[in-house]
C-alpha atoms as a PDB file:
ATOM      1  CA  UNK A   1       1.874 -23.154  -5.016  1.00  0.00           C
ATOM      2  CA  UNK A   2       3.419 -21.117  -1.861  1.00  0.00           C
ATOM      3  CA  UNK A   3       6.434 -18.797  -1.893  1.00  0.00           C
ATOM      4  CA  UNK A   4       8.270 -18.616   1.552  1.00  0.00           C
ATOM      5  CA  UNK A   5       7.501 -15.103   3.107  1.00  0.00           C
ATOM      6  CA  UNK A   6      10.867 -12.953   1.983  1.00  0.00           C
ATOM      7  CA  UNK A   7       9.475 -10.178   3.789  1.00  0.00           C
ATOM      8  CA  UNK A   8      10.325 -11.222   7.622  1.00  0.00           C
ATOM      9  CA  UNK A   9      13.930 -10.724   7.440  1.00  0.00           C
ATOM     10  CA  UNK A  10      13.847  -7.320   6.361  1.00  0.00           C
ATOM     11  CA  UNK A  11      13.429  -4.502   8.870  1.00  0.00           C
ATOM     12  CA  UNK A  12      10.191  -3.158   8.865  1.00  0.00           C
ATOM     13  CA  UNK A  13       8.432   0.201  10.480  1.00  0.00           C
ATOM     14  CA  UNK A  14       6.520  -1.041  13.546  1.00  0.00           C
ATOM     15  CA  UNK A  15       3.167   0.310  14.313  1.00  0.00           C
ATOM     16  CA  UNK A  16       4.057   2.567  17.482  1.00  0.00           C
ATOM     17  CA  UNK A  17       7.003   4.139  15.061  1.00  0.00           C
ATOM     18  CA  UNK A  18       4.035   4.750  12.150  1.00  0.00           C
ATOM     19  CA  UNK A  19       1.648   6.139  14.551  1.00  0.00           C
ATOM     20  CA  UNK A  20       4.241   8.229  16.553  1.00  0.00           C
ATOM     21  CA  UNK A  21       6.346   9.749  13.359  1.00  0.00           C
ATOM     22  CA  UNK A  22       4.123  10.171  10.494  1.00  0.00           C
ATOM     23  CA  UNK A  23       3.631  13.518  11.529  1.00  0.00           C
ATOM     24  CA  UNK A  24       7.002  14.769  10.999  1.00  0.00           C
ATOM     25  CA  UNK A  25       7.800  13.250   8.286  1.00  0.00           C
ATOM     26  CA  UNK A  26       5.207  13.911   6.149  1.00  0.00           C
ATOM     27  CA  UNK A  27       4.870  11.561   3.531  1.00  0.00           C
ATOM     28  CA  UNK A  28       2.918  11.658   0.417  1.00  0.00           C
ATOM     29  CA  UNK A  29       2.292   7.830   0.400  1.00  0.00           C
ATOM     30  CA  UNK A  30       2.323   5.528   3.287  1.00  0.00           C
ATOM     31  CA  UNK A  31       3.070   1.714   1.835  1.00  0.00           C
ATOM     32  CA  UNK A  32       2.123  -1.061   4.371  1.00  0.00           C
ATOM     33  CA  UNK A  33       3.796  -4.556   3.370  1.00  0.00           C
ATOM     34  CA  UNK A  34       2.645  -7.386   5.465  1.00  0.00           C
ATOM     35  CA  UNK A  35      -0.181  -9.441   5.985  1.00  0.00           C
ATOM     36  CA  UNK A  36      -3.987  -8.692   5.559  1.00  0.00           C
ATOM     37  CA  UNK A  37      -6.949 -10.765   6.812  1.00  0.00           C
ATOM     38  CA  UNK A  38     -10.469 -10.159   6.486  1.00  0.00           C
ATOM     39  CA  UNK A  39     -13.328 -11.403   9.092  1.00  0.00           C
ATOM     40  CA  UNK A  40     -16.869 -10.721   8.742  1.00  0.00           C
ATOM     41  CA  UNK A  41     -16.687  -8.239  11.895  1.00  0.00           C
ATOM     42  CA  UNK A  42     -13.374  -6.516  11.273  1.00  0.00           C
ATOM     43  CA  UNK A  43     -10.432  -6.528   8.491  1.00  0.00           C
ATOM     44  CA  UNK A  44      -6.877  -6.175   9.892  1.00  0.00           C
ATOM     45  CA  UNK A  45      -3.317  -5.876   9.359  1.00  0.00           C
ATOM     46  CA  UNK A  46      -0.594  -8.085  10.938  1.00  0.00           C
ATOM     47  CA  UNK A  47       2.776  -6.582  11.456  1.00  0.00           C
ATOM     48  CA  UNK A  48       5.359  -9.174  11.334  1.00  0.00           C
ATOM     49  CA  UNK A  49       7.819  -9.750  13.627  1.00  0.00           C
ATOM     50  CA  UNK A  50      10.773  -7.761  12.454  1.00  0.00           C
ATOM     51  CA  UNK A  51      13.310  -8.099  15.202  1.00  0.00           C
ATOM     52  CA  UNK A  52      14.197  -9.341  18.463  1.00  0.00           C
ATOM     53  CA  UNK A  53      12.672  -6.016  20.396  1.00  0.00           C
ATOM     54  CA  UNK A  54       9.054  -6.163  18.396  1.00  0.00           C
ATOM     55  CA  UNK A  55       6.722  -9.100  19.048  1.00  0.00           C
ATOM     56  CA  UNK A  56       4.593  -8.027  16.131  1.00  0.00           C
ATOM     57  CA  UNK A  57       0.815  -6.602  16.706  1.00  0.00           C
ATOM     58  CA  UNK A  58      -1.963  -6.750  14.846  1.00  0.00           C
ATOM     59  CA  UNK A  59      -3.510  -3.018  13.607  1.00  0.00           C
ATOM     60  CA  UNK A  60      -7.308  -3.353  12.792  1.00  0.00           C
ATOM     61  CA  UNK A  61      -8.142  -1.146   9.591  1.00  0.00           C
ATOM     62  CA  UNK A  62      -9.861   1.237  11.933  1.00  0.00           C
ATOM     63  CA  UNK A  63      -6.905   2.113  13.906  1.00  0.00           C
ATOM     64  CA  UNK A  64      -4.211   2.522  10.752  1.00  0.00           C
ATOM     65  CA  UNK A  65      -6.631   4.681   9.105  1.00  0.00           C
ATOM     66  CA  UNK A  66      -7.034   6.353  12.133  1.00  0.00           C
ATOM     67  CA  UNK A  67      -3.240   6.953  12.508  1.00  0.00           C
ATOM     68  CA  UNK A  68      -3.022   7.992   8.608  1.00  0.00           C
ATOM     69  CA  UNK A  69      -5.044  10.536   9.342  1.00  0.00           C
ATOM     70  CA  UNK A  70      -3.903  12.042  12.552  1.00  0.00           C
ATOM     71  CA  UNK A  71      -2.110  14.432  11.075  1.00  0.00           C
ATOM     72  CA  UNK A  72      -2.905  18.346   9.057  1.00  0.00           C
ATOM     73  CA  UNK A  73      -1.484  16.937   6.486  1.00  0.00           C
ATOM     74  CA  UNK A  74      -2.342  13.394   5.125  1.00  0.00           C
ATOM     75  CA  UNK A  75      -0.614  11.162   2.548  1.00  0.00           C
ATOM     76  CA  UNK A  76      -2.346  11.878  -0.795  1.00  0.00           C
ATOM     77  CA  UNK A  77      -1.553   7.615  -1.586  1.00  0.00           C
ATOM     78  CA  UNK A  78      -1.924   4.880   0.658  1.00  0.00           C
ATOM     79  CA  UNK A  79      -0.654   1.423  -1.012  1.00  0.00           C
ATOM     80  CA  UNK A  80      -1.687  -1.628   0.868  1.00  0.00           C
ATOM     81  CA  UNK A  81       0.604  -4.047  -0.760  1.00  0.00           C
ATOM     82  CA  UNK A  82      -0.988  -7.244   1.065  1.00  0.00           C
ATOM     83  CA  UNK A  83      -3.568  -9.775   0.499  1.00  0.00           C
ATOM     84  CA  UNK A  84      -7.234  -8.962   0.278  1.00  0.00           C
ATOM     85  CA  UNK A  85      -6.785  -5.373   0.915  1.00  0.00           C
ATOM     86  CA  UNK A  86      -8.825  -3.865  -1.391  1.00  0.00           C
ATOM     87  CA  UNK A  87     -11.397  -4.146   1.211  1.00  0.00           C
ATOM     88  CA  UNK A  88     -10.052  -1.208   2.673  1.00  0.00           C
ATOM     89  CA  UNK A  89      -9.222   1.365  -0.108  1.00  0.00           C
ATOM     90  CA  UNK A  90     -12.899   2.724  -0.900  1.00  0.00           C
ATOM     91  CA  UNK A  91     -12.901   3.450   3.193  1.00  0.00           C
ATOM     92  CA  UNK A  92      -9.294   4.798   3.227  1.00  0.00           C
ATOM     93  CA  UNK A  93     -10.472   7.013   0.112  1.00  0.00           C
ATOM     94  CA  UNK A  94     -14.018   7.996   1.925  1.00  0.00           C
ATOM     95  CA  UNK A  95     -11.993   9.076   5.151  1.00  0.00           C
ATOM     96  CA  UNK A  96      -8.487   9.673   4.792  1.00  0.00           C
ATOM     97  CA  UNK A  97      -7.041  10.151   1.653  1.00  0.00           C
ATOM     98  CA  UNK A  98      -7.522  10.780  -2.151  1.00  0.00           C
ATOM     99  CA  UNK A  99      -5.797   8.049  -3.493  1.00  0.00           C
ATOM    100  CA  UNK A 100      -5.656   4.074  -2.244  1.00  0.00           C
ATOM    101  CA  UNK A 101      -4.102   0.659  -3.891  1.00  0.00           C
ATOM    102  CA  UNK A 102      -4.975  -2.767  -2.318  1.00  0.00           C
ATOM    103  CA  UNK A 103      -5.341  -6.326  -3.345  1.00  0.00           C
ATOM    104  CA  UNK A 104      -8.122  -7.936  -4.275  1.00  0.00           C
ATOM    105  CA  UNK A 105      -7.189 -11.270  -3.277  1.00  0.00           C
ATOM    106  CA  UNK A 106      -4.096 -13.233  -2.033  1.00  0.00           C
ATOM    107  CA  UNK A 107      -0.864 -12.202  -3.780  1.00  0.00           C
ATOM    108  CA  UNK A 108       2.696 -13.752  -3.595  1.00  0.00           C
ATOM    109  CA  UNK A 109       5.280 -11.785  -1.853  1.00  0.00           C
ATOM    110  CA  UNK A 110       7.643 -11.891  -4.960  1.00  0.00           C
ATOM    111  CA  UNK A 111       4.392 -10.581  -7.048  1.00  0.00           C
ATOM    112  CA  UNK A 112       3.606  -7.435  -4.719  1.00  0.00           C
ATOM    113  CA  UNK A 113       7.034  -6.621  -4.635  1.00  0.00           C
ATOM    114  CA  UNK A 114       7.052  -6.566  -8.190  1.00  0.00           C
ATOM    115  CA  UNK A 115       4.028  -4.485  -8.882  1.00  0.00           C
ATOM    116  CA  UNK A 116       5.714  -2.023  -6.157  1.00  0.00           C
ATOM    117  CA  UNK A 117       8.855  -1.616  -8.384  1.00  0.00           C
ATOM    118  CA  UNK A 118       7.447  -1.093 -11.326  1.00  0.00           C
ATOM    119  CA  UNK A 119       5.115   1.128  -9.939  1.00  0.00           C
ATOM    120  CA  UNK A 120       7.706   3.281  -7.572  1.00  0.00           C
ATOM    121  CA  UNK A 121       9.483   3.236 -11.083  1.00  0.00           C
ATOM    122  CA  UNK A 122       7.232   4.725 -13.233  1.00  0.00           C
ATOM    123  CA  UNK A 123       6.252   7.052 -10.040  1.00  0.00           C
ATOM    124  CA  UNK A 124       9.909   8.220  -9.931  1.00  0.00           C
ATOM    125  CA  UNK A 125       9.930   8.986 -13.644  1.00  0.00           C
ATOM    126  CA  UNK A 126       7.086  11.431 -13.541  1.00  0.00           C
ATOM    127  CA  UNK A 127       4.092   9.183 -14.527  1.00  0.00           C
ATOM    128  CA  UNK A 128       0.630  10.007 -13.097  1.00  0.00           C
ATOM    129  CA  UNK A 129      -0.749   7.682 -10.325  1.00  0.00           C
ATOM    130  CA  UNK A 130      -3.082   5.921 -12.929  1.00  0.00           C
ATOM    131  CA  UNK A 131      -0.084   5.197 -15.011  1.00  0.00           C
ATOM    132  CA  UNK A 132       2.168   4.381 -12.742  1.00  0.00           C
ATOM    133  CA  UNK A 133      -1.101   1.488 -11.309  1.00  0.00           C
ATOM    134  CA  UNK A 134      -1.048   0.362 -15.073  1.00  0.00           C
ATOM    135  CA  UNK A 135       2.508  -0.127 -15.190  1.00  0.00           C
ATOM    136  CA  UNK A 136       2.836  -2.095 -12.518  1.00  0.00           C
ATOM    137  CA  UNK A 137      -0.340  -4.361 -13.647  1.00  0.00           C
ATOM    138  CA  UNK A 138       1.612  -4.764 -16.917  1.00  0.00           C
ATOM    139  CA  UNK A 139       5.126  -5.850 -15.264  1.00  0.00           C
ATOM    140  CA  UNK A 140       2.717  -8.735 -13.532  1.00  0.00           C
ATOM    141  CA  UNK A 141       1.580  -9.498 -17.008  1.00  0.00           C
ATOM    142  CA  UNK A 142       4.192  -9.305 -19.011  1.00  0.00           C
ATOM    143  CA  UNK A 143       5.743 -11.218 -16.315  1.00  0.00           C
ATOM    144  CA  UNK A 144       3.334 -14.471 -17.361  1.00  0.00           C
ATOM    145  CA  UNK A 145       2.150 -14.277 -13.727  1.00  0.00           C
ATOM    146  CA  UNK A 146      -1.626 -14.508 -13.127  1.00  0.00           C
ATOM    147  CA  UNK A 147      -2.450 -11.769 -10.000  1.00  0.00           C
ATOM    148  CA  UNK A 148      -1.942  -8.753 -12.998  1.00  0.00           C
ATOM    149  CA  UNK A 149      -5.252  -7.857 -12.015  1.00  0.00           C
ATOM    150  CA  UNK A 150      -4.975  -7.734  -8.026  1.00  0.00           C
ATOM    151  CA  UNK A 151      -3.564  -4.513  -7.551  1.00  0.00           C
ATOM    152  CA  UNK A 152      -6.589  -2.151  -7.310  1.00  0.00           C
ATOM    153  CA  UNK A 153      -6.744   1.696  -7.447  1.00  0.00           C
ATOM    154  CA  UNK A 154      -9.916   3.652  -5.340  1.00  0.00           C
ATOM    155  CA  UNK A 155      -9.927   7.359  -5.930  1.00  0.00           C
ATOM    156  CA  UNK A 156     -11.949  10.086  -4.610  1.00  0.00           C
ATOM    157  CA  UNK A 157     -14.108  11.865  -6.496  1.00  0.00           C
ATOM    158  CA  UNK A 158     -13.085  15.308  -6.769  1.00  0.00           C
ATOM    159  CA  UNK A 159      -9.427  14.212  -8.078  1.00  0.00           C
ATOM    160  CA  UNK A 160      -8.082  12.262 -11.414  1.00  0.00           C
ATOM    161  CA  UNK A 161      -5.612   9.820 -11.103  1.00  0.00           C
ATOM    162  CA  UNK A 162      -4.418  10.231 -14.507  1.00  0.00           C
ATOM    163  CA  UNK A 163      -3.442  13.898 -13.769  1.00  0.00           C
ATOM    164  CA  UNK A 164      -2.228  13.489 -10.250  1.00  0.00           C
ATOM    165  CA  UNK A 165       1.478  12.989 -10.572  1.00  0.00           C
ATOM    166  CA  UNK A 166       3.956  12.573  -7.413  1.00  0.00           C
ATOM    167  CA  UNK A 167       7.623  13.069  -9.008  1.00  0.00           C
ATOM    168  CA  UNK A 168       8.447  15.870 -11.764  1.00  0.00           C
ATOM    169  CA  UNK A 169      11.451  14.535 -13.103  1.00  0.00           C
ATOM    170  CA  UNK A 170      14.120  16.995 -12.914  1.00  0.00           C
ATOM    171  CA  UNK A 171      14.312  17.704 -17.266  1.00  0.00           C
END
């Protein structure tokens, strides 16, 4: 079974705005939504075509890590919400940053988007990152849908996800 792609109406950051502006913004995650393929030679990211001004480009994972971490300060999280990109969190985590989420296989586009609320959810109410991973795995679940177990956390090895938290809630 397919689902239609809901994300190509939406507006979306393009790749020349993410390598250009990251640096003044400053975030503490970076979340790519899109496509993901993986070749023997090369995994990549497809940017979807978003409007009439953007064709759409495709980023190999070289180039957005390389982007992430162009910057003195990198993102501590970088969620990949798009099929097979686990393949690129232990590398993202090696080179870039401390903490990465991917998908281990090919996800639906309702079920990422799920496992992103729940997880921005329990991120907003103060949970660690490990939590906030579990949560979202359990929305999947408890949702009776079967890719619970896609979503997949890569840490370094001097931090703890289950004592890294992003949001203190305001108490």
């Amino acid at each position: 079974m397919t689902r239609s792609n809901s994300m190509c109406g939406q507006q979306q950051t393009t790749a020349d705005f993410a390598g250009r502006h990251h640096e003044s913004f400053r975030p503490h995650v970076v979340h790519f939504s899109g496509h993901s393929k993986r070749r023997p030679d090369r995994s990549f990211f497809e940017e979807l075509k978003a409007d009439e001004p953007h064709e759409g480009v495709i980023v190999t994972a070289r180039a957005f890590a390389r982007a992430i971490s162009a910057t003195d300060d990198p993102p501590l999280l970088v969620l990949l919400n798009s099929c097979r990109s686990a393949a690129q969190i232990d590398d993202l985590v090696a080179q870039v940053v401390p903490f990465a989420i991917g998908m281990a296989d090919s996800i639906e586009d309702a079920d990422a988007i799920n496992y992103a609320a729940q997880f921005y959810a329990a991120v907003a109410n103060g949970q660690s990152i490990n939590s906030s991973h579990l949560s979202g795995q359990a929305a999947l679940e408890l949702a009776g849908l079967e890719s619970a177990d896609l979503p997949t956390l890569a840490w370094a090895p001097d931090v703890d996800p289950s004592a890294t938290i992003l949001v203190s809630p305001e108490g």
